[in-house]
Protein backbone atom coordinates (compact mmCIF):
# COMPACT_ATOMS: atom_id res chain seq x y z
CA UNK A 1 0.00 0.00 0.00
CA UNK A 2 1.12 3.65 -0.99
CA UNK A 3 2.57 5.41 2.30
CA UNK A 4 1.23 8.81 0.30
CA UNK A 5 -1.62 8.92 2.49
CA UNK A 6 0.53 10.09 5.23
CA UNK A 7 1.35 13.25 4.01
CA UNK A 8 -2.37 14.22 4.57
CA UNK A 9 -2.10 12.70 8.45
CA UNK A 10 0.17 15.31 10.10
CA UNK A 11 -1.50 17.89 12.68
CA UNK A 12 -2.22 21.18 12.08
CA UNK A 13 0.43 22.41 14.50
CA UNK A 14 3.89 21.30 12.79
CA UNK A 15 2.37 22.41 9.37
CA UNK A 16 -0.37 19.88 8.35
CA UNK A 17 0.19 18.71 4.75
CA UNK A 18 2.39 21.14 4.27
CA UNK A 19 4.54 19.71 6.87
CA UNK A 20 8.48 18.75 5.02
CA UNK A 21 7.23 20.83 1.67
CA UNK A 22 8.00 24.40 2.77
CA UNK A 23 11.14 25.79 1.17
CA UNK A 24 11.78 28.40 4.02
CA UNK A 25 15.38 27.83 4.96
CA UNK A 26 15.59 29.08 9.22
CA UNK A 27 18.67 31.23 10.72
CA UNK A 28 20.72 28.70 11.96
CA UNK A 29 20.38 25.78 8.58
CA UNK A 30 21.20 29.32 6.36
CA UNK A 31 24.55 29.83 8.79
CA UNK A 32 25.45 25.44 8.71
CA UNK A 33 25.52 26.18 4.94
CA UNK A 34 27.51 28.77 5.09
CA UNK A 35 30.23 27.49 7.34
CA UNK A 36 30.08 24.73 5.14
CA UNK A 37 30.83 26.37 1.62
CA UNK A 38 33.02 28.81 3.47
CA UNK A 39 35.07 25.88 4.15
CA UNK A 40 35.06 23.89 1.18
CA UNK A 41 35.72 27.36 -0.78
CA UNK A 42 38.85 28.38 1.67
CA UNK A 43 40.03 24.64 2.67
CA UNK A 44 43.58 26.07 4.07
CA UNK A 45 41.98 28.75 6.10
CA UNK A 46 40.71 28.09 9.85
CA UNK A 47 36.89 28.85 10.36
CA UNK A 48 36.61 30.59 14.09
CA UNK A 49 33.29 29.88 15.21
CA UNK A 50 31.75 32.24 17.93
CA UNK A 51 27.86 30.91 17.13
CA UNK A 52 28.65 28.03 19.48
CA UNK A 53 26.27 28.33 22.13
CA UNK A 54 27.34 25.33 24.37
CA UNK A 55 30.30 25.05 26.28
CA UNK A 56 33.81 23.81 24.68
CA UNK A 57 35.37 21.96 28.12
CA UNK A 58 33.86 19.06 29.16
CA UNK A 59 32.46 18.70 32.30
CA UNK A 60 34.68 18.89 35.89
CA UNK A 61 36.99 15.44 35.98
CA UNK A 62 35.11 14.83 40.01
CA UNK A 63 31.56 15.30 37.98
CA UNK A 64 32.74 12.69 35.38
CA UNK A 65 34.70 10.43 38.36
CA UNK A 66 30.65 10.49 39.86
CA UNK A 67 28.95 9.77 37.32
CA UNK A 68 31.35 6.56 36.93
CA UNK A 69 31.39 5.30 40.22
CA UNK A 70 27.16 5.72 40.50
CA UNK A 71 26.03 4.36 36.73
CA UNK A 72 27.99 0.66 38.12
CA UNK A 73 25.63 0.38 41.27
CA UNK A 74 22.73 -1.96 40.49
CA UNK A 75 20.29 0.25 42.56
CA UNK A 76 20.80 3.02 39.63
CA UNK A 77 19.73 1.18 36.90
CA UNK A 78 15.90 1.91 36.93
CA UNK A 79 13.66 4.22 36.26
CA UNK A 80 14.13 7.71 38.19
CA UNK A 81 10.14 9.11 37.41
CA UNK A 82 10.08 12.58 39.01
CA UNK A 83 13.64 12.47 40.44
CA UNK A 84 15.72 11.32 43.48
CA UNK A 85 15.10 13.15 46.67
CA UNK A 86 18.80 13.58 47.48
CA UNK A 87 18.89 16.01 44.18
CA UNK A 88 15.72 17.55 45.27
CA UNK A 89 17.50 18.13 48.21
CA UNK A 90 20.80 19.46 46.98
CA UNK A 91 19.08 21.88 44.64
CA UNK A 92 17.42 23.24 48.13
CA UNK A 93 20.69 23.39 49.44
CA UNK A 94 22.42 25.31 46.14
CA UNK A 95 20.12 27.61 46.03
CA UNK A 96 20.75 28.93 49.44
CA UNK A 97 24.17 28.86 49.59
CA UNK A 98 24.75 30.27 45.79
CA UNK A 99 21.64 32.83 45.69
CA UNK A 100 20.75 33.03 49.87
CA UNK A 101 17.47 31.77 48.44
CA UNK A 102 15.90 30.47 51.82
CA UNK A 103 12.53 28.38 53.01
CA UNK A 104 12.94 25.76 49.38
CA UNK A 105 10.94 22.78 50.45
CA UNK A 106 12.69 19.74 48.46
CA UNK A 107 9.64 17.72 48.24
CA UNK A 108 7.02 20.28 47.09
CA UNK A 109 8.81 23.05 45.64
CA UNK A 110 11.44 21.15 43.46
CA UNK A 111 11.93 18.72 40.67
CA UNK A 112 14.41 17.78 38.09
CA UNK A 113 13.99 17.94 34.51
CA UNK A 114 15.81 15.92 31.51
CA UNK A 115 17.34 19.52 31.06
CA UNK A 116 15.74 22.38 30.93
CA UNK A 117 14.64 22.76 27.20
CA UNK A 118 12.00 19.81 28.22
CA UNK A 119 10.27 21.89 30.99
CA UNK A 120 10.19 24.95 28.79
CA UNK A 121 8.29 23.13 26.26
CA UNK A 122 6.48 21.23 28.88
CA UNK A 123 4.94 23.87 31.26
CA UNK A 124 2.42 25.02 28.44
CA UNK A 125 0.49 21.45 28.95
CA UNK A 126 -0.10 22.66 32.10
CA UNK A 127 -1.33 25.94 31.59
CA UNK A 128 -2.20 26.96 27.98
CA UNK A 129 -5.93 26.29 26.41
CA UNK A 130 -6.99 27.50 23.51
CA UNK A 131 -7.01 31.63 23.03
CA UNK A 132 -4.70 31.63 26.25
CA UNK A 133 -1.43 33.50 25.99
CA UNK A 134 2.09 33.63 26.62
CA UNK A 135 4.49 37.07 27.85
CA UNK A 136 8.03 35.91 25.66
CA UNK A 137 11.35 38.52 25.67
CA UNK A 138 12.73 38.68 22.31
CA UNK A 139 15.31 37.71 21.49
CA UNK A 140 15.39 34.93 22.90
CA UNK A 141 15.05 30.87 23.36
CA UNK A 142 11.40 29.63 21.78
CA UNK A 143 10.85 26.43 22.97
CA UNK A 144 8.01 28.16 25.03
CA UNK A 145 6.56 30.08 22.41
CA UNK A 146 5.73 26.64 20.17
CA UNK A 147 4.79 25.00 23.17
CA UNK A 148 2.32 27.61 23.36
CA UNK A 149 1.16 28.08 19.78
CA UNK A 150 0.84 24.36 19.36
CA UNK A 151 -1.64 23.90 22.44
CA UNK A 152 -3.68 26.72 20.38
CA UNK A 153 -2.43 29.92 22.52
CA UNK A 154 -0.65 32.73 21.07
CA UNK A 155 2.75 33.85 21.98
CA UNK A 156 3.30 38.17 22.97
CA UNK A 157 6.18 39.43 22.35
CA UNK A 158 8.28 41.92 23.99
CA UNK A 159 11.53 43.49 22.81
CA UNK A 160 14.72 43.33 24.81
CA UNK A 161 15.68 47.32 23.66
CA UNK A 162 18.88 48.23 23.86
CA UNK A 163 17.79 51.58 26.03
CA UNK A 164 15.68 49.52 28.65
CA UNK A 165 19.07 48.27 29.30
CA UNK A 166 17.66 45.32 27.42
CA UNK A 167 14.75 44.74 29.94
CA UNK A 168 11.00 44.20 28.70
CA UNK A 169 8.99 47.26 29.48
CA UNK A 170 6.09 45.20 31.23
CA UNK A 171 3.96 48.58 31.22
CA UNK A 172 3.69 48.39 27.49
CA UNK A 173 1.38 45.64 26.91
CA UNK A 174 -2.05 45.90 26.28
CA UNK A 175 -5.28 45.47 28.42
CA UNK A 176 -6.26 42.33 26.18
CA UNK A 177 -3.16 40.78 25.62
CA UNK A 178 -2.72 41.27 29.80
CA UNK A 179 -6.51 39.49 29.96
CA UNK A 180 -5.53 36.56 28.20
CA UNK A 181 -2.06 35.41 29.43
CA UNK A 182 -0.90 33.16 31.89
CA UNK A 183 2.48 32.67 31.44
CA UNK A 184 5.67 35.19 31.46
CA UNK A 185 8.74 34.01 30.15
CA UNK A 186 11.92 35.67 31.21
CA UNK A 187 15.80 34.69 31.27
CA UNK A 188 18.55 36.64 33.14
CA UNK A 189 21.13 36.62 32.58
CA UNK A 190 20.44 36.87 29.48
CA UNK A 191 20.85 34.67 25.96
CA UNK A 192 21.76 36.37 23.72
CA UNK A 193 22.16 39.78 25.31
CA UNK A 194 24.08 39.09 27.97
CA UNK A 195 22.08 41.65 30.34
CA UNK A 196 21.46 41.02 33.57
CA UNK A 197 18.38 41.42 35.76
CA UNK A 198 18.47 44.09 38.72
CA UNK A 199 16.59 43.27 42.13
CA UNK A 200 14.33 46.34 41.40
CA UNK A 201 13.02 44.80 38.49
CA UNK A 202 12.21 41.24 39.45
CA UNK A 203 10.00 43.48 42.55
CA UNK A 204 8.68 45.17 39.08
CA UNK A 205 7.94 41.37 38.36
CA UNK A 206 6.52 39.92 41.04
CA UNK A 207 3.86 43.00 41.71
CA UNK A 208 3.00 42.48 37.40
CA UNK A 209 2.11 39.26 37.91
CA UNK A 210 0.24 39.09 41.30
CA UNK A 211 -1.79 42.40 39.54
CA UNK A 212 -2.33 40.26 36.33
CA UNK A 213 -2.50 36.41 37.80
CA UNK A 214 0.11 35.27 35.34
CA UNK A 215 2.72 32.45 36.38
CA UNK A 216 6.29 33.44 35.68
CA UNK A 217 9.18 31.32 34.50
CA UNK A 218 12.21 32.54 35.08
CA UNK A 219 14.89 30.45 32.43
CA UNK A 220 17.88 30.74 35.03
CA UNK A 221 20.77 28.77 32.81
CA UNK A 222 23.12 31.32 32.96
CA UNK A 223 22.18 32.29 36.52
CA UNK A 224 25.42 31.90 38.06
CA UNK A 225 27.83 32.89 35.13
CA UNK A 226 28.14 36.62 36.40
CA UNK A 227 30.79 38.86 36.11
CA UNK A 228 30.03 42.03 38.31
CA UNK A 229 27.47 41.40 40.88
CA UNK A 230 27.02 37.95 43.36
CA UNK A 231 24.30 35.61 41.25
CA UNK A 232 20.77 36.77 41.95
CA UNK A 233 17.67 34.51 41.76
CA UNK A 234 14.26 35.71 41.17
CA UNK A 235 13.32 33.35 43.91
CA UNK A 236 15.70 35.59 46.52
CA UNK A 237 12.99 38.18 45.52
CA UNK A 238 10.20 38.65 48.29
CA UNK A 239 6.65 37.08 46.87
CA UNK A 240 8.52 35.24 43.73
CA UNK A 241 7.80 32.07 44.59
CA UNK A 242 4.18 32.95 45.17
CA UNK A 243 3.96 33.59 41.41
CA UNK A 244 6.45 31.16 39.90
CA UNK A 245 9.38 29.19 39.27
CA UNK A 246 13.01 29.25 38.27
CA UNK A 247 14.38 26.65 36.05
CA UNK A 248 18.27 25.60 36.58
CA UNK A 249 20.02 23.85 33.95
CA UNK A 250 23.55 22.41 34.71
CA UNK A 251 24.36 22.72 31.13
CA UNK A 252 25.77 26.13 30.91
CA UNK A 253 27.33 26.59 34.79
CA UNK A 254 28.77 22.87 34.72
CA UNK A 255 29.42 21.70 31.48
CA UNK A 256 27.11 19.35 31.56
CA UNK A 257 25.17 20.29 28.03
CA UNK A 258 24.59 16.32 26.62
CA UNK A 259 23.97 15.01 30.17
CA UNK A 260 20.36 16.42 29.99
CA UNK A 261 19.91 17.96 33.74
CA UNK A 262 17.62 20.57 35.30
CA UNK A 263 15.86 21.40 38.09
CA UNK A 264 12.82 23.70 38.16
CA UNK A 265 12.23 25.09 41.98
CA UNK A 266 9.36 27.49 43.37
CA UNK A 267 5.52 27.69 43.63
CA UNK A 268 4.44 24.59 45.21
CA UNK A 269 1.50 24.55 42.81
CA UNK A 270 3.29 25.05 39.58
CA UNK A 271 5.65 22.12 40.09
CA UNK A 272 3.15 19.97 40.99
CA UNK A 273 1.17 20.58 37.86
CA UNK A 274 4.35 20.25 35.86
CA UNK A 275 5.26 16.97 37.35
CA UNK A 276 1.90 15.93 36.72
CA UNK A 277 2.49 16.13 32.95
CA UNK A 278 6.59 15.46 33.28
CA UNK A 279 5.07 11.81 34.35
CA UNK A 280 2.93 11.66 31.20
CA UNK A 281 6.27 12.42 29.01
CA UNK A 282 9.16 10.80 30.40
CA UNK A 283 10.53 8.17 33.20
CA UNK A 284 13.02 10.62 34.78
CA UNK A 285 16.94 10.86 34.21
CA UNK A 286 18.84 8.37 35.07
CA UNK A 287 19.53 8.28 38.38
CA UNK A 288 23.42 8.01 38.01
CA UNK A 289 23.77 11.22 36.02
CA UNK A 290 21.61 12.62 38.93
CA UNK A 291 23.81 12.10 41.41
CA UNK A 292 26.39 13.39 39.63
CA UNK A 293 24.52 16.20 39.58
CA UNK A 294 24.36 16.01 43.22
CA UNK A 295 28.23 16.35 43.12
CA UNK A 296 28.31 19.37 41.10
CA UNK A 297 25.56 21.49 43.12
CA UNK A 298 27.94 20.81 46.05
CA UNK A 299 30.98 21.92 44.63
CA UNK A 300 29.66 25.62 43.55
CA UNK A 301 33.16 26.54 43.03
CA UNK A 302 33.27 24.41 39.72
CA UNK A 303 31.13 27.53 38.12
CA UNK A 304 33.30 29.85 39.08
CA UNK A 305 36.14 28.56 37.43
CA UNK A 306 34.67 28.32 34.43
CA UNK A 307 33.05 31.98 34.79
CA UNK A 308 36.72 32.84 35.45
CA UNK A 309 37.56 31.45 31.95
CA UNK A 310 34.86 32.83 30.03
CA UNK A 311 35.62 36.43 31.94
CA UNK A 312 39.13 36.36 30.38
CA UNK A 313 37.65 35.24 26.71
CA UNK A 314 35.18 37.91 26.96
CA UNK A 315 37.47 41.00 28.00
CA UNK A 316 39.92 40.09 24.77
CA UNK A 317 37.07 39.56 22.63
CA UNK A 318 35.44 43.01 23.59
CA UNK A 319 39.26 45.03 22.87
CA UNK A 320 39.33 43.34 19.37
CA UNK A 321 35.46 44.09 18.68
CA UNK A 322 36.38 48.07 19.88
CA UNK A 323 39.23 47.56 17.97
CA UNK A 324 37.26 46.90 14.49
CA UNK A 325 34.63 49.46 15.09
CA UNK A 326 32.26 47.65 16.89
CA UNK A 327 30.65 49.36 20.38
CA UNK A 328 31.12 46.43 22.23
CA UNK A 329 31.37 46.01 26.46
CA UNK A 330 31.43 43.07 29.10
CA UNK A 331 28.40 41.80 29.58
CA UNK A 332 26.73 41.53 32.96
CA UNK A 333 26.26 37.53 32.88
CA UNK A 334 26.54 34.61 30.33
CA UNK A 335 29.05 33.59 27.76
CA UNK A 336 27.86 35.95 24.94
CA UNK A 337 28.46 39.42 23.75
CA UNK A 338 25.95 41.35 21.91
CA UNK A 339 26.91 44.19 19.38
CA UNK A 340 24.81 46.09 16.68
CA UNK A 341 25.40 44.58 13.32
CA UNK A 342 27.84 46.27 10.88
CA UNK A 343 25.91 48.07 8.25
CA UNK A 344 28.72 47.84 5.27
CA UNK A 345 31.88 46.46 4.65
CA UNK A 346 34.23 48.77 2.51
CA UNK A 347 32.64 49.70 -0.91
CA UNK A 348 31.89 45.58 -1.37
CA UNK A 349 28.62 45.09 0.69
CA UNK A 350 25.84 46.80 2.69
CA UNK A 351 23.66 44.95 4.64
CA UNK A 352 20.03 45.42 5.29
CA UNK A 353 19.86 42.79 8.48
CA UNK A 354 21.97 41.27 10.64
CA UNK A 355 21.43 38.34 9.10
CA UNK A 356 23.14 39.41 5.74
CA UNK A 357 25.87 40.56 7.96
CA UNK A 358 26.30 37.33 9.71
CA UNK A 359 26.75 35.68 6.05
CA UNK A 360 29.29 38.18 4.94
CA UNK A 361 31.26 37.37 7.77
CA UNK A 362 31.47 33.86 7.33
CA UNK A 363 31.69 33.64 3.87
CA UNK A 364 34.49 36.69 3.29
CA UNK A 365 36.44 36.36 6.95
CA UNK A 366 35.46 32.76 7.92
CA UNK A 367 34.24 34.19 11.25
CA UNK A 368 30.74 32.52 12.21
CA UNK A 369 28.34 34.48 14.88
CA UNK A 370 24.50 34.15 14.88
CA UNK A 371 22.14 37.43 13.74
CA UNK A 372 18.93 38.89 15.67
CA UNK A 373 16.80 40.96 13.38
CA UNK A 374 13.99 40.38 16.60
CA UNK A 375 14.94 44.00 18.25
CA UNK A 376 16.78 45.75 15.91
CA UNK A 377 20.14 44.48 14.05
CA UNK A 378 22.49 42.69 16.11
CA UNK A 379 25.59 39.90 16.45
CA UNK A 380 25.78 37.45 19.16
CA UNK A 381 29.80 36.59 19.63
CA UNK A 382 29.73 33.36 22.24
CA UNK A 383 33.11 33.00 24.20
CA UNK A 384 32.53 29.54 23.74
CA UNK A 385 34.75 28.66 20.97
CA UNK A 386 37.34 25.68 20.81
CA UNK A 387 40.83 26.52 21.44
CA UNK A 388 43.16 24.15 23.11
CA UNK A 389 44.95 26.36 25.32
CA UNK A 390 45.28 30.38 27.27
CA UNK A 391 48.19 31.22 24.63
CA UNK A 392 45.35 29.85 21.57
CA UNK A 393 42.22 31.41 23.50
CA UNK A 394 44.59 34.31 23.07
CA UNK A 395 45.66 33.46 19.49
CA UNK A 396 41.95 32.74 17.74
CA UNK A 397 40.96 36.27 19.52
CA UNK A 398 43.21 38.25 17.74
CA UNK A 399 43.16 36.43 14.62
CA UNK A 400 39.34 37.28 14.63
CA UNK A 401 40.34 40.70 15.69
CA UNK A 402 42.48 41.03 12.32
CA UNK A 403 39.87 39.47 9.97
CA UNK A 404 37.62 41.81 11.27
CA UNK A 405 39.67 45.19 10.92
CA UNK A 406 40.63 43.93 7.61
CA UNK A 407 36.83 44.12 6.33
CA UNK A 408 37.05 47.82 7.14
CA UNK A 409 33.04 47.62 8.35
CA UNK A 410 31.23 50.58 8.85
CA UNK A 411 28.34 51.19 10.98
């Protein structure tokens, strides 16, 4: 029997029968091709790729020696469902001694996730009907947004503006789109801006959504990569965690990106309905990787190393941005820096979107970033990028520093 039939089978929400016939090529498939014929084209020349957004290093040799010793104990090997309590546990612990976030009950008010892009797409199911809606910062991550649109609610968007020192301006949205949403999605510090939150405006937060009964998820994988200020948790804010949750991934602050690990803490209510559907999706991590997770909440210091690194990446990177015209500065948290898109390069090219600038660079410098056109025209540069030593961290900065002048860009 013909499989054609199929075609006419898929739901509405990934595209129907349209679904594997559009020819719309997205952001990051448009920059894959273009690293790849920028290679092919320039075979002796090294590509320096700043659009990694994961980190380089893999994860702390004690986190690894953990995970070794646990996955050989026979009393591992099943099925985890909504987590261990000695992680739920831990993750009360870390967020007290790391954020002075106090009064965590492990039992209600956390639970671990099989990292955190699963409980961003998750924590719609639990809230979003049809005609409901969703408060998203853009730029920014989107996993929540489909989540939303699929389960028939509609996603708001607010711009991360350069003036609001790259904060959503929560007293621009309207009446209607405040009656129908439920859900705020924020993440500080922030991908790709690197902007942090302030205290003041996480109070701003709370009060918004105790006025407007919306549930707020605060996206905290970056949370303690911070470079001027001690980390700060929307939790640590009075009355946060009567309106929401913080997710923590131990991706980003522990290399830990394939090992799939999160934990979401807060209102007691909110993480009960989200382990209500987490136990409808999955049977838990397994329990070996969470207790090497266990290690790694313990030993805090781990992130700070590795913010130590990324401090020293980012400071060179920023003198060889300012150095090629770019107004670049350190950013207040995260692994990324965030300039405004060049708007020609000598009398070759002008560019009408970051995106076109993003291209240029790759194809004509070999020098890969990723382009917002969400807010305005900007380049994300991630300090993330291979290098197998301080002298080569030092060595692929400058040589992107060169490329760069040489394209005499103009903004």
């Amino acid at each position: 029997m013909s499989g054609d039939y199929i075609q006419n089978l898929f739901a509405d929400r990934i595209g129907g029968s349209r679904f594997g016939k559009e020819n719309k090529i997205y952001k990051f498939e448009k920059i894959k091709r273009a690293k790849a014929e920028a290679r092919k084209n320039n075979p002796g020349t090294e590509l320096l790729d700043f659009g990694v957004g994961e980190p380089d290093d893999m994860a702390s040799p004690m986190v690894v020696e953990a995970l070794k010793i646990e996955c050989a104990k026979p009393e591992n090997r099943g099925y985890a469902d909504n987590g261990i309590a000695e992680l739920k546990v831990a993750a009360a612990e870390y967020m007290k001694d790391v954020f002075g976030v106090e009064g965590i009950d492990p039992e209600k008010e956390v639970i671990h996730s099989i990292g955190s892009k699963c409980a961003l797409a998750m924590l719609p199911e639990a809230f979003i009907n049809q005609g409901d809606a969703m408060l998203m910062t853009v730029p920014g991550y989107p996993v929540m947004a489909t989540h939303t649109e699929w389960n028939g609610g509609r996603t708001i968007r607010l711009p991360l503006l350069e003036e609001n020192g790259f904060l959503p301006d929560l007293d621009s949205i309207g009446e209607e789109d405040l009656k129908d949403a439920k859900l705020l999605y924020l993440n500080y510090p922030n991908n790709p801006t690197g902007a942090v939150a302030t205290e003041e405006f996480f109070k701003k937060v709370v009060e918004f959504a105790r006025r407007n009964s919306i549930v707020v998820v605060h996206d905290a994988a970056y949370a303690a990569l911070v470079y001027d200020k001690k980390p700060l948790s929307f939790l640590a804010v009075e009355g946060a965690k009567e309106v929401g949750i913080e997710i923590h991934s131990f991706s980003k602050a522990y290399n830990m990106t394939g090992w799939r690990l999160a934990f979401l803490a807060g209102n007691e209510k909110v993480i009960s309905a989200f382990a209500h559907v987490k136990d409808n999706f999955d049977s838990g991590q397994f329990i070996a990787i969470q207790k090497a997770g266990i290690y790694a909440l313990q030993h805090p210091e781990i992130t700070e190393k590795i913010a130590a690194k990324y401090r020293t990446r980012l400071q060179l990177m920023v003198e060889e941005l300012k150095n090629a015209g770019f107004q670049a500065s350190m950013p207040g948290g995260s692994f990324y820096l965030y300039v405004k898109a060049p708007r020609s390069a000598g009398r070759d090219a002008e560019f009408q979107t970051a995106e076109e600038a993003s291209e240029y660079l790759i194809k004509k410098a070999l020098i890969s970033t990723v382009p917002w056109d969400d807010a305005g025209r900007y380049l994300r540069f991630s300090a993330t990028f291979e290098a197998k030593s301080r002298d080569d961290e030092r060595r692929v900065i400058e040589d992107m520093g060169r490329r760069l002048r040489d394209l005499k860009l103009a903004f």
